[in-house]
PDB file of N, CA and C in Angstrom:
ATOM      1  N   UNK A   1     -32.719 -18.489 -19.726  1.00  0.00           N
ATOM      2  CA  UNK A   1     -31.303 -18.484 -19.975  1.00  0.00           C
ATOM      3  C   UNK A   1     -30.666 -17.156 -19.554  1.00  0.00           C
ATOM      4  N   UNK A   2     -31.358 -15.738 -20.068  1.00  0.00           N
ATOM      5  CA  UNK A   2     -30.857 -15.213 -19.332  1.00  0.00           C
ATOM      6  C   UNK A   2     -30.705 -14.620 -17.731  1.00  0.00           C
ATOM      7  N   UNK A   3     -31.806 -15.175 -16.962  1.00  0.00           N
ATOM      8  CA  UNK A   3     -31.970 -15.286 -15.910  1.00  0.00           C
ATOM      9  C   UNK A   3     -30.434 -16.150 -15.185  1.00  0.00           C
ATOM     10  N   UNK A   4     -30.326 -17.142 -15.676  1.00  0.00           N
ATOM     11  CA  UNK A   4     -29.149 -17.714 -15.442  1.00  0.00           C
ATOM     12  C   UNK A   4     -27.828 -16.992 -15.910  1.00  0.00           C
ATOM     13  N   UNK A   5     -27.525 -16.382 -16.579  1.00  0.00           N
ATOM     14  CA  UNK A   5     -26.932 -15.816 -16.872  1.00  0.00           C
ATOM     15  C   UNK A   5     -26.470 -14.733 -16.301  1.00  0.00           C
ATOM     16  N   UNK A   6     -27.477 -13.896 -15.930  1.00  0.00           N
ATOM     17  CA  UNK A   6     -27.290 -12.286 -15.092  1.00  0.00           C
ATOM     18  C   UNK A   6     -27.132 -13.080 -13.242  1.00  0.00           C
ATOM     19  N   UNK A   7     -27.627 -14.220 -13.057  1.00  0.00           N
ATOM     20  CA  UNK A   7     -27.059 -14.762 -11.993  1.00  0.00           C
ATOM     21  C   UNK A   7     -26.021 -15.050 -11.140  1.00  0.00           C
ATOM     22  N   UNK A   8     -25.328 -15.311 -12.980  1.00  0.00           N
ATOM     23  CA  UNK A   8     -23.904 -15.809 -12.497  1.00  0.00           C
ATOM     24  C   UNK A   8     -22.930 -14.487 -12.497  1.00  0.00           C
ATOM     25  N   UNK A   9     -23.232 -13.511 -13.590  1.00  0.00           N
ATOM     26  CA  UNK A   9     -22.492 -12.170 -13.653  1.00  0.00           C
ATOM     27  C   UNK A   9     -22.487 -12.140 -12.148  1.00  0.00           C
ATOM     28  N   UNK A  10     -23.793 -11.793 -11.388  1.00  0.00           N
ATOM     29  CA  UNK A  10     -23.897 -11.764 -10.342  1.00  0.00           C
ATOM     30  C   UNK A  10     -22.912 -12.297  -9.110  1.00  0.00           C
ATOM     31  N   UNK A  11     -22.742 -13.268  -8.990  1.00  0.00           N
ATOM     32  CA  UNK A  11     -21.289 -14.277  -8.427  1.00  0.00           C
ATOM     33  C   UNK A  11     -20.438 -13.582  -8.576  1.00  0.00           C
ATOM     34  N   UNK A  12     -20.184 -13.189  -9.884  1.00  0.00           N
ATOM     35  CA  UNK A  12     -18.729 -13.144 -10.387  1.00  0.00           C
ATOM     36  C   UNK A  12     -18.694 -11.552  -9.648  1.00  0.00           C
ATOM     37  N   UNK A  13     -19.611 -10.620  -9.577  1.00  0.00           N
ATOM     38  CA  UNK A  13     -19.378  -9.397  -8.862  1.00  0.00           C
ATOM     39  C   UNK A  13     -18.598  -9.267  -7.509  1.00  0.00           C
ATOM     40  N   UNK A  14     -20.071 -10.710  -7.546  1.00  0.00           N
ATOM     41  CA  UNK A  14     -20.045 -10.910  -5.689  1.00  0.00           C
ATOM     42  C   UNK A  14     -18.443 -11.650  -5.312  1.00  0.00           C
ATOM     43  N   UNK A  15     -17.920 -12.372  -5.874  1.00  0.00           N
ATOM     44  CA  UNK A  15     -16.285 -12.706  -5.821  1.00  0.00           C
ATOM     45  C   UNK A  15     -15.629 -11.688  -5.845  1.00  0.00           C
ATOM     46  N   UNK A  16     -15.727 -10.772  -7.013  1.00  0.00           N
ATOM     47  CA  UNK A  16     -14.873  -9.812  -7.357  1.00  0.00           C
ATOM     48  C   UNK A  16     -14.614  -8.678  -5.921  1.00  0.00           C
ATOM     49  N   UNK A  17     -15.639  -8.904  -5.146  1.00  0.00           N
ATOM     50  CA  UNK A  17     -16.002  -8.020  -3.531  1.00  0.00           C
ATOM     51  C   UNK A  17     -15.229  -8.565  -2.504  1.00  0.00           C
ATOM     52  N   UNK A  18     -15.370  -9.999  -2.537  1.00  0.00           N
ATOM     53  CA  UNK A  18     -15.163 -10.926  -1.309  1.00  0.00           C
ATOM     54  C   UNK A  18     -13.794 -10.576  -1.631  1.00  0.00           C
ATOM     55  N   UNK A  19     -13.242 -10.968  -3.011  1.00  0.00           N
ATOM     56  CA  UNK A  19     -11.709 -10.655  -3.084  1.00  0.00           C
ATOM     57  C   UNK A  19     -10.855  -9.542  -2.730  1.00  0.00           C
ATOM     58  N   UNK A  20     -11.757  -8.305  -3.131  1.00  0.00           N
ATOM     59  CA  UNK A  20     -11.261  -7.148  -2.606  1.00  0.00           C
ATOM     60  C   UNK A  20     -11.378  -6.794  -1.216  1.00  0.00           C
ATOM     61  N   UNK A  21     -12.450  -7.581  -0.619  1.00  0.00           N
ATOM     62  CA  UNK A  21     -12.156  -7.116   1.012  1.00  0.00           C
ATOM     63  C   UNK A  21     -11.507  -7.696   1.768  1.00  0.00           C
ATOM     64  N   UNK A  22     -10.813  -9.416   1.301  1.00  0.00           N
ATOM     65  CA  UNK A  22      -9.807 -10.221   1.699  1.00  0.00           C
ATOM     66  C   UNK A  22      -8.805  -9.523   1.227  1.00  0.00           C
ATOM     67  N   UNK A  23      -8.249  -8.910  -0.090  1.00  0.00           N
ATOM     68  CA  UNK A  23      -7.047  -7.907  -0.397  1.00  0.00           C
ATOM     69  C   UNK A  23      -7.064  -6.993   0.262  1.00  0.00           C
ATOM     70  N   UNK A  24      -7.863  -6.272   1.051  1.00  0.00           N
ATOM     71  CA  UNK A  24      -7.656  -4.884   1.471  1.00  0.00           C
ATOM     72  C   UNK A  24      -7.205  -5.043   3.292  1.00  0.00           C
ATOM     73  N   UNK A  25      -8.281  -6.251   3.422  1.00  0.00           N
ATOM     74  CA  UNK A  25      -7.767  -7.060   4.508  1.00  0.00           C
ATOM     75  C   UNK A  25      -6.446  -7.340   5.285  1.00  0.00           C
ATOM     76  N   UNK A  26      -5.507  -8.076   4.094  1.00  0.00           N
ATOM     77  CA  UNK A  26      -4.491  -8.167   3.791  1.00  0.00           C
ATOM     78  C   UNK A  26      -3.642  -7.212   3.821  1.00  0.00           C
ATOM     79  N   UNK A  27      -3.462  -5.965   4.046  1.00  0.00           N
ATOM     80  CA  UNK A  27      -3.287  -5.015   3.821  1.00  0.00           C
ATOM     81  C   UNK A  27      -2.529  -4.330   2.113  1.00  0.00           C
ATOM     82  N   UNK A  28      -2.772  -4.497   1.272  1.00  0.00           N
ATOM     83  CA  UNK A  28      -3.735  -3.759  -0.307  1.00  0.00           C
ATOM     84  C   UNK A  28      -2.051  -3.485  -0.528  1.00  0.00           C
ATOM     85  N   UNK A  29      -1.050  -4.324  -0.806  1.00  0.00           N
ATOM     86  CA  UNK A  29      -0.087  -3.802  -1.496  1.00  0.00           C
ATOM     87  C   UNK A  29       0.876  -3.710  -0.942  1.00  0.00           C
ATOM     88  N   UNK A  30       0.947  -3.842   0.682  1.00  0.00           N
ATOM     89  CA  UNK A  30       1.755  -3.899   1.185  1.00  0.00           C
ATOM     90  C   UNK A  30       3.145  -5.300   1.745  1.00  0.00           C
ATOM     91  N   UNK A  31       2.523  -6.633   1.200  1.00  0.00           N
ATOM     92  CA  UNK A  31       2.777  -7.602   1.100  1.00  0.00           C
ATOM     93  C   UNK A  31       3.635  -7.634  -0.202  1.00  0.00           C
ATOM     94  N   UNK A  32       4.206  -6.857  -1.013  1.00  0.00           N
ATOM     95  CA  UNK A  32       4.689  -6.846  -1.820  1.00  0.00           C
ATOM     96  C   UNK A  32       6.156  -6.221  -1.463  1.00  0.00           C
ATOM     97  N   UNK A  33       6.084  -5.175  -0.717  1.00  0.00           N
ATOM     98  CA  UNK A  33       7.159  -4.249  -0.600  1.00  0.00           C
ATOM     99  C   UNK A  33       7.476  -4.531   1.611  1.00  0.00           C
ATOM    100  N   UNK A  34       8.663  -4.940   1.159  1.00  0.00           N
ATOM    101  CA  UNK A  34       8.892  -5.169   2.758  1.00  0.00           C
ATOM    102  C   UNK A  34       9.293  -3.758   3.599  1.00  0.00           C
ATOM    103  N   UNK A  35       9.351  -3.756   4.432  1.00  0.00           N
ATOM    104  CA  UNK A  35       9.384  -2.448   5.815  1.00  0.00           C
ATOM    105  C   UNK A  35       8.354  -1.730   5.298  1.00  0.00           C
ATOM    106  N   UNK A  36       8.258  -0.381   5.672  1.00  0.00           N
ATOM    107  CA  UNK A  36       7.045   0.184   6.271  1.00  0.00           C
ATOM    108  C   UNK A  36       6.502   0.649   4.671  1.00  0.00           C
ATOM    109  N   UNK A  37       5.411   1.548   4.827  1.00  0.00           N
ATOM    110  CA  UNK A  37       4.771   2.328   3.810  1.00  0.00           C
ATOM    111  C   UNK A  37       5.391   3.093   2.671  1.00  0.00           C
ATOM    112  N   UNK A  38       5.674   2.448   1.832  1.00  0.00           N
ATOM    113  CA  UNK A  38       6.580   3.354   0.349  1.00  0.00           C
ATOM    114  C   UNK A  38       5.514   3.725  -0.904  1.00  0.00           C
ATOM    115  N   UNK A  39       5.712   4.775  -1.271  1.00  0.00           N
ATOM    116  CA  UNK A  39       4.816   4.990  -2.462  1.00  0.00           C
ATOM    117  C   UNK A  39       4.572   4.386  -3.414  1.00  0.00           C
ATOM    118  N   UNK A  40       5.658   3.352  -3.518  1.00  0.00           N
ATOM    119  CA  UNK A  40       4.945   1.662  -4.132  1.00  0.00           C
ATOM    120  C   UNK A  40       4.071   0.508  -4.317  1.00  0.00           C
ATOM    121  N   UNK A  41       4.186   0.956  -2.712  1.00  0.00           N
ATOM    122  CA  UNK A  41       2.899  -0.057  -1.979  1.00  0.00           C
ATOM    123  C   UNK A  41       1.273   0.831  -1.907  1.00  0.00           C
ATOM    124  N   UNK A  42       1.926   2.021  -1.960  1.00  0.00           N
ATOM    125  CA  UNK A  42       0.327   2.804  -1.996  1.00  0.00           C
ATOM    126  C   UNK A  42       0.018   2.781  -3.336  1.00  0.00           C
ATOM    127  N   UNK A  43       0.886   3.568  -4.087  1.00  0.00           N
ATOM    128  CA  UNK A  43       0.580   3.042  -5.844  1.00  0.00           C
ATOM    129  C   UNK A  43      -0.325   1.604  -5.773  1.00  0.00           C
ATOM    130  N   UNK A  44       0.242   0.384  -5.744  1.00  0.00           N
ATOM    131  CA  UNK A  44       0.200  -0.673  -6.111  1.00  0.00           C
ATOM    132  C   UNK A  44      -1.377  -0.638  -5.573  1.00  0.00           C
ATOM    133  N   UNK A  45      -1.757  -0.090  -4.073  1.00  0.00           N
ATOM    134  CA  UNK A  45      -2.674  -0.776  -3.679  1.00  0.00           C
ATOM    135  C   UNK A  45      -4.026  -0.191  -4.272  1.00  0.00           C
ATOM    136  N   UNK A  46      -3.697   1.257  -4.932  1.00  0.00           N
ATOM    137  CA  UNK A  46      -4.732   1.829  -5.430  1.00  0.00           C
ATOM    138  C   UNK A  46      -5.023   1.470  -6.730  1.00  0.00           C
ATOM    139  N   UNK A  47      -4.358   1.069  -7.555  1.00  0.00           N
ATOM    140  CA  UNK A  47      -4.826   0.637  -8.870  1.00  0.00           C
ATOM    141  C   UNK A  47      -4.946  -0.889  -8.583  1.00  0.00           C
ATOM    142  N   UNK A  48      -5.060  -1.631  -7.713  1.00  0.00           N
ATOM    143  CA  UNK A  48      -5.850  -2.468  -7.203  1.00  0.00           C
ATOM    144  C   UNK A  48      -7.054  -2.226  -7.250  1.00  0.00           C
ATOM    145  N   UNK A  49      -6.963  -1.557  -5.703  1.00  0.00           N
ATOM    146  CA  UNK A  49      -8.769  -0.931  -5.761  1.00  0.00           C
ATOM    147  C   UNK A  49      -9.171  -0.213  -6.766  1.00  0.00           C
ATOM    148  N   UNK A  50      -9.025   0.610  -7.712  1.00  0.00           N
ATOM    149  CA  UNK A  50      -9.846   0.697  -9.005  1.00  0.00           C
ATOM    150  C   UNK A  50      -9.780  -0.525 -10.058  1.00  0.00           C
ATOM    151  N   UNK A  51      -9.464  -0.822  -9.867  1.00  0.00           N
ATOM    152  CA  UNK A  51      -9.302  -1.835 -11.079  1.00  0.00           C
ATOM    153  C   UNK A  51     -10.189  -2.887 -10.472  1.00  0.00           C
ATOM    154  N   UNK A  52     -10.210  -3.289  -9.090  1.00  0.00           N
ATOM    155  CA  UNK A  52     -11.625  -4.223  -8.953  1.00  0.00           C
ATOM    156  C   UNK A  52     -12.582  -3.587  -8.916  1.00  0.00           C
ATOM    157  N   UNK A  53     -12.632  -2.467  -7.855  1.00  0.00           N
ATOM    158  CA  UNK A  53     -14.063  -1.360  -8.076  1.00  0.00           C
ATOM    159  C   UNK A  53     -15.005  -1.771  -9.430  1.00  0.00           C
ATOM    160  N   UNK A  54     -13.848  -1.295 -10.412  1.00  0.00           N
ATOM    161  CA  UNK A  54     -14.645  -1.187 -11.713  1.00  0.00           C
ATOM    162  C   UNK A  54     -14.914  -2.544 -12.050  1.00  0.00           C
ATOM    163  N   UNK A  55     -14.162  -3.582 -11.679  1.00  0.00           N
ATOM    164  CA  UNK A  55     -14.591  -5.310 -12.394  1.00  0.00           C
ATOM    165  C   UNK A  55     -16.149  -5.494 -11.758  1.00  0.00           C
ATOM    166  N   UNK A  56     -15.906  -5.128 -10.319  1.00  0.00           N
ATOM    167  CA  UNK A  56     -17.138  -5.376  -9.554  1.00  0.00           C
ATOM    168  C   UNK A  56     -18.446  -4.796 -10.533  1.00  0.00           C
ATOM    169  N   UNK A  57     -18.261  -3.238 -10.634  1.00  0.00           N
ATOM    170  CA  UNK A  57     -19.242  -2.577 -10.958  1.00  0.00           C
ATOM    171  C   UNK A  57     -19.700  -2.902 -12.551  1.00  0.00           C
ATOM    172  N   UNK A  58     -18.605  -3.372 -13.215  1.00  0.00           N
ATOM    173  CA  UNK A  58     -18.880  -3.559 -14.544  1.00  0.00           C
ATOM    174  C   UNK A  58     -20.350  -4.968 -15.163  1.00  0.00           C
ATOM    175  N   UNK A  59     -19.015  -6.111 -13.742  1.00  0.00           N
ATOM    176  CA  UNK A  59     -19.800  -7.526 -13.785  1.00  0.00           C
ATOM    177  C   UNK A  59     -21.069  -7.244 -12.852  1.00  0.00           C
ATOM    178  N   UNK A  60     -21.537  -6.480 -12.047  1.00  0.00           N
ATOM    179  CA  UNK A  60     -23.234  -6.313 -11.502  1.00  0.00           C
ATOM    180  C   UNK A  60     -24.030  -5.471 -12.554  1.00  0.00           C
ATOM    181  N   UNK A  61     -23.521  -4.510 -13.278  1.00  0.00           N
ATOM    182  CA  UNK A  61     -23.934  -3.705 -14.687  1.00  0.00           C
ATOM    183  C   UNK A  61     -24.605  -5.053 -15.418  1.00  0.00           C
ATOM    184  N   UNK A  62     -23.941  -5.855 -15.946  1.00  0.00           N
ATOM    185  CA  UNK A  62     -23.992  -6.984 -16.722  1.00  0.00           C
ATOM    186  C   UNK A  62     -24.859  -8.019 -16.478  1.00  0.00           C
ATOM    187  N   UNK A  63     -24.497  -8.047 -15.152  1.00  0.00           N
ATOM    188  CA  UNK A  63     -25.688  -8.991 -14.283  1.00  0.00           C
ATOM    189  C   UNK A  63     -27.009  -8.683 -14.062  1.00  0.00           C
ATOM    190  N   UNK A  64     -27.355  -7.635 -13.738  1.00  0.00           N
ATOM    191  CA  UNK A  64     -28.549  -6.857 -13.865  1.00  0.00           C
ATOM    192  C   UNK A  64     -29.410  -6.746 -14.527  1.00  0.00           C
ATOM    193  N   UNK A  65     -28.817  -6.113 -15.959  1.00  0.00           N
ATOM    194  CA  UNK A  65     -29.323  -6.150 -17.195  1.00  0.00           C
ATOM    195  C   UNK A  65     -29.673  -7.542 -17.738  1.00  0.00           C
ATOM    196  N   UNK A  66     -28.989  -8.780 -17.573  1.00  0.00           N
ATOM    197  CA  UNK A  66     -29.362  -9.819 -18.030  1.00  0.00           C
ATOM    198  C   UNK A  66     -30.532 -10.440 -16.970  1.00  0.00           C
ATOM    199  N   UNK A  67     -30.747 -10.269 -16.044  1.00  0.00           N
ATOM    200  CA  UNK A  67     -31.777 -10.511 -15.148  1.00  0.00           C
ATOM    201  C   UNK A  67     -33.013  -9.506 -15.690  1.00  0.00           C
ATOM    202  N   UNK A  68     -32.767  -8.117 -15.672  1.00  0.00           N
ATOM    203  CA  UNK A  68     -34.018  -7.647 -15.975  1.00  0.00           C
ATOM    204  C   UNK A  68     -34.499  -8.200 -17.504  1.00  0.00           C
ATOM    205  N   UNK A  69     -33.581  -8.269 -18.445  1.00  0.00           N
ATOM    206  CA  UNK A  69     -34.235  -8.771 -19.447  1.00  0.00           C
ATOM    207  C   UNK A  69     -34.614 -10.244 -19.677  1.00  0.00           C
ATOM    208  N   UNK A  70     -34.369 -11.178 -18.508  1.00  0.00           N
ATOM    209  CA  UNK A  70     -34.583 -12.590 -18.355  1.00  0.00           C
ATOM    210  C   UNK A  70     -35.848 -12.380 -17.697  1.00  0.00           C
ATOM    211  N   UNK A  71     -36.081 -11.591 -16.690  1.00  0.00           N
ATOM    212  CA  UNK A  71     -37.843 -11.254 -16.243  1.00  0.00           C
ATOM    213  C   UNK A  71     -38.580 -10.644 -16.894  1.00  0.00           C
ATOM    214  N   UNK A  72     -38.444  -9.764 -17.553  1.00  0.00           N
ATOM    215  CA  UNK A  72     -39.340  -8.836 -18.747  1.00  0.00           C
ATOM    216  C   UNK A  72     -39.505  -9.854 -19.702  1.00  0.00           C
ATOM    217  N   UNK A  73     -38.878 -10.878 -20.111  1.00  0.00           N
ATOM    218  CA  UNK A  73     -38.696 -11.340 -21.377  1.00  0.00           C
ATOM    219  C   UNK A  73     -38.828 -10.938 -22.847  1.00  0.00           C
ATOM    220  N   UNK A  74     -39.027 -11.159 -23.594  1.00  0.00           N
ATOM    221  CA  UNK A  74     -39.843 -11.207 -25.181  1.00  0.00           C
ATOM    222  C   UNK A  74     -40.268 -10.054 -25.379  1.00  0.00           C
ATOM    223  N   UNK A  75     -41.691 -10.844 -24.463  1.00  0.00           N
ATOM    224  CA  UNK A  75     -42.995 -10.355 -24.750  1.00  0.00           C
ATOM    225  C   UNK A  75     -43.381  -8.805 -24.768  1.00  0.00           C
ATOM    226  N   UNK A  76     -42.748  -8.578 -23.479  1.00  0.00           N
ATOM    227  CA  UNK A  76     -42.911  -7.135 -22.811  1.00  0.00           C
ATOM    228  C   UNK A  76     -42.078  -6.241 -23.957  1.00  0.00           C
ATOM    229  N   UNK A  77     -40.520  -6.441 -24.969  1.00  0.00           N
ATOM    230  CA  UNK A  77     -40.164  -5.879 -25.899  1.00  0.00           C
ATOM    231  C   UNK A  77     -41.363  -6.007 -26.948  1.00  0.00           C
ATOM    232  N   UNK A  78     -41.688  -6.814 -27.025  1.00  0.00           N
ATOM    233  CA  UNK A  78     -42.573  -7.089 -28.404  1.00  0.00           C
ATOM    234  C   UNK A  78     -43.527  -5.806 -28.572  1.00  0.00           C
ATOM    235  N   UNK A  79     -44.310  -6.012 -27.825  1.00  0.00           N
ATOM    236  CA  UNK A  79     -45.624  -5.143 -27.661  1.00  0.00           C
ATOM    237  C   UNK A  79     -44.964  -3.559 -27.805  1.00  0.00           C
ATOM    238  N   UNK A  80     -43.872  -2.992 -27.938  1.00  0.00           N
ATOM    239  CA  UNK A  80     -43.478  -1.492 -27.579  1.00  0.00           C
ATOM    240  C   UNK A  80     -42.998  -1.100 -28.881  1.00  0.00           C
ATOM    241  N   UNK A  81     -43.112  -0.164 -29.007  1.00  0.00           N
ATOM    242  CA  UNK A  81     -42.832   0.565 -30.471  1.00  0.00           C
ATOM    243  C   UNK A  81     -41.407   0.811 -30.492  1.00  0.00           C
ATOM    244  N   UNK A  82     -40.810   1.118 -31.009  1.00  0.00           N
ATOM    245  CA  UNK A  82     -39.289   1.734 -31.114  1.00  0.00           C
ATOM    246  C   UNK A  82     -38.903   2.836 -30.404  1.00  0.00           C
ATOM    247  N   UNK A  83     -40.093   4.365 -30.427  1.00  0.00           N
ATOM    248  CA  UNK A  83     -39.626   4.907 -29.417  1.00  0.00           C
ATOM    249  C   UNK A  83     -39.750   4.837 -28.257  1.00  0.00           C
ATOM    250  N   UNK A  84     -40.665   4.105 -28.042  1.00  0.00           N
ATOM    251  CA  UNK A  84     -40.777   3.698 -26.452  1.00  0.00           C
ATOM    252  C   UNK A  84     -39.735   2.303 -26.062  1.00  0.00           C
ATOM    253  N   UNK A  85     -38.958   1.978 -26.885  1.00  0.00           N
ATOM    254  CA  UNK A  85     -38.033   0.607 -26.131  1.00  0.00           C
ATOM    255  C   UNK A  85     -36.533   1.758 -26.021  1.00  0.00           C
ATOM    256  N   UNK A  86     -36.586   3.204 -27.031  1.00  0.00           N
ATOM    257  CA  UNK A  86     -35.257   3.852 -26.794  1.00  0.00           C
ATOM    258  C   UNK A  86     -35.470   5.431 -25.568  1.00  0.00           C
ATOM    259  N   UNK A  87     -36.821   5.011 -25.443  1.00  0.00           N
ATOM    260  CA  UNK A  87     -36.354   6.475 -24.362  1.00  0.00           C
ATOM    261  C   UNK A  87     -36.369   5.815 -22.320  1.00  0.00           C
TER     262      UNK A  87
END
């Protein structure tokens, strides 16, 4: 289950990418504000790109972790003492 799980985080990263390189594509803010380059459109396009940056990086964080602990499973926690599951 959690194998499936850190899978799909996974997707959802991998969307969160495809989207941002079709937005940036697009040119990132500028489809909002007509004629040329205003500090609106650069504003706009940068808290874009952080704001997916971090969705991306948050949802592969998430994904990861639920994969490694969907392959380690249980067992591998079981057997470890406390300070060895916190260092």
């Amino acid at each position: 289950m959690f194998l499936a799980g850190g899978a799909l985080w996974l997707c959802f990263a991998l969307g969160f990418a495809v989207f941002l390189a079709m937005y940036l594509g697009g040119g990132a803010g500028l489809q909002f504000f007509g004629g040329p380059v205003s500090p609106g459109s650069v504003l706009l396009g940068l808290v874009h790109l952080v704001g997916l940056c971090t969705a991306i990086l948050i949802c592969f964080a998430i994904g990861v972790g639920l994969c490694a602990r969907g392959i380690a499973g249980e067992k591998a926690i079981e057997g470890m003492s406390d300070a060895e599951i916190t260092e």
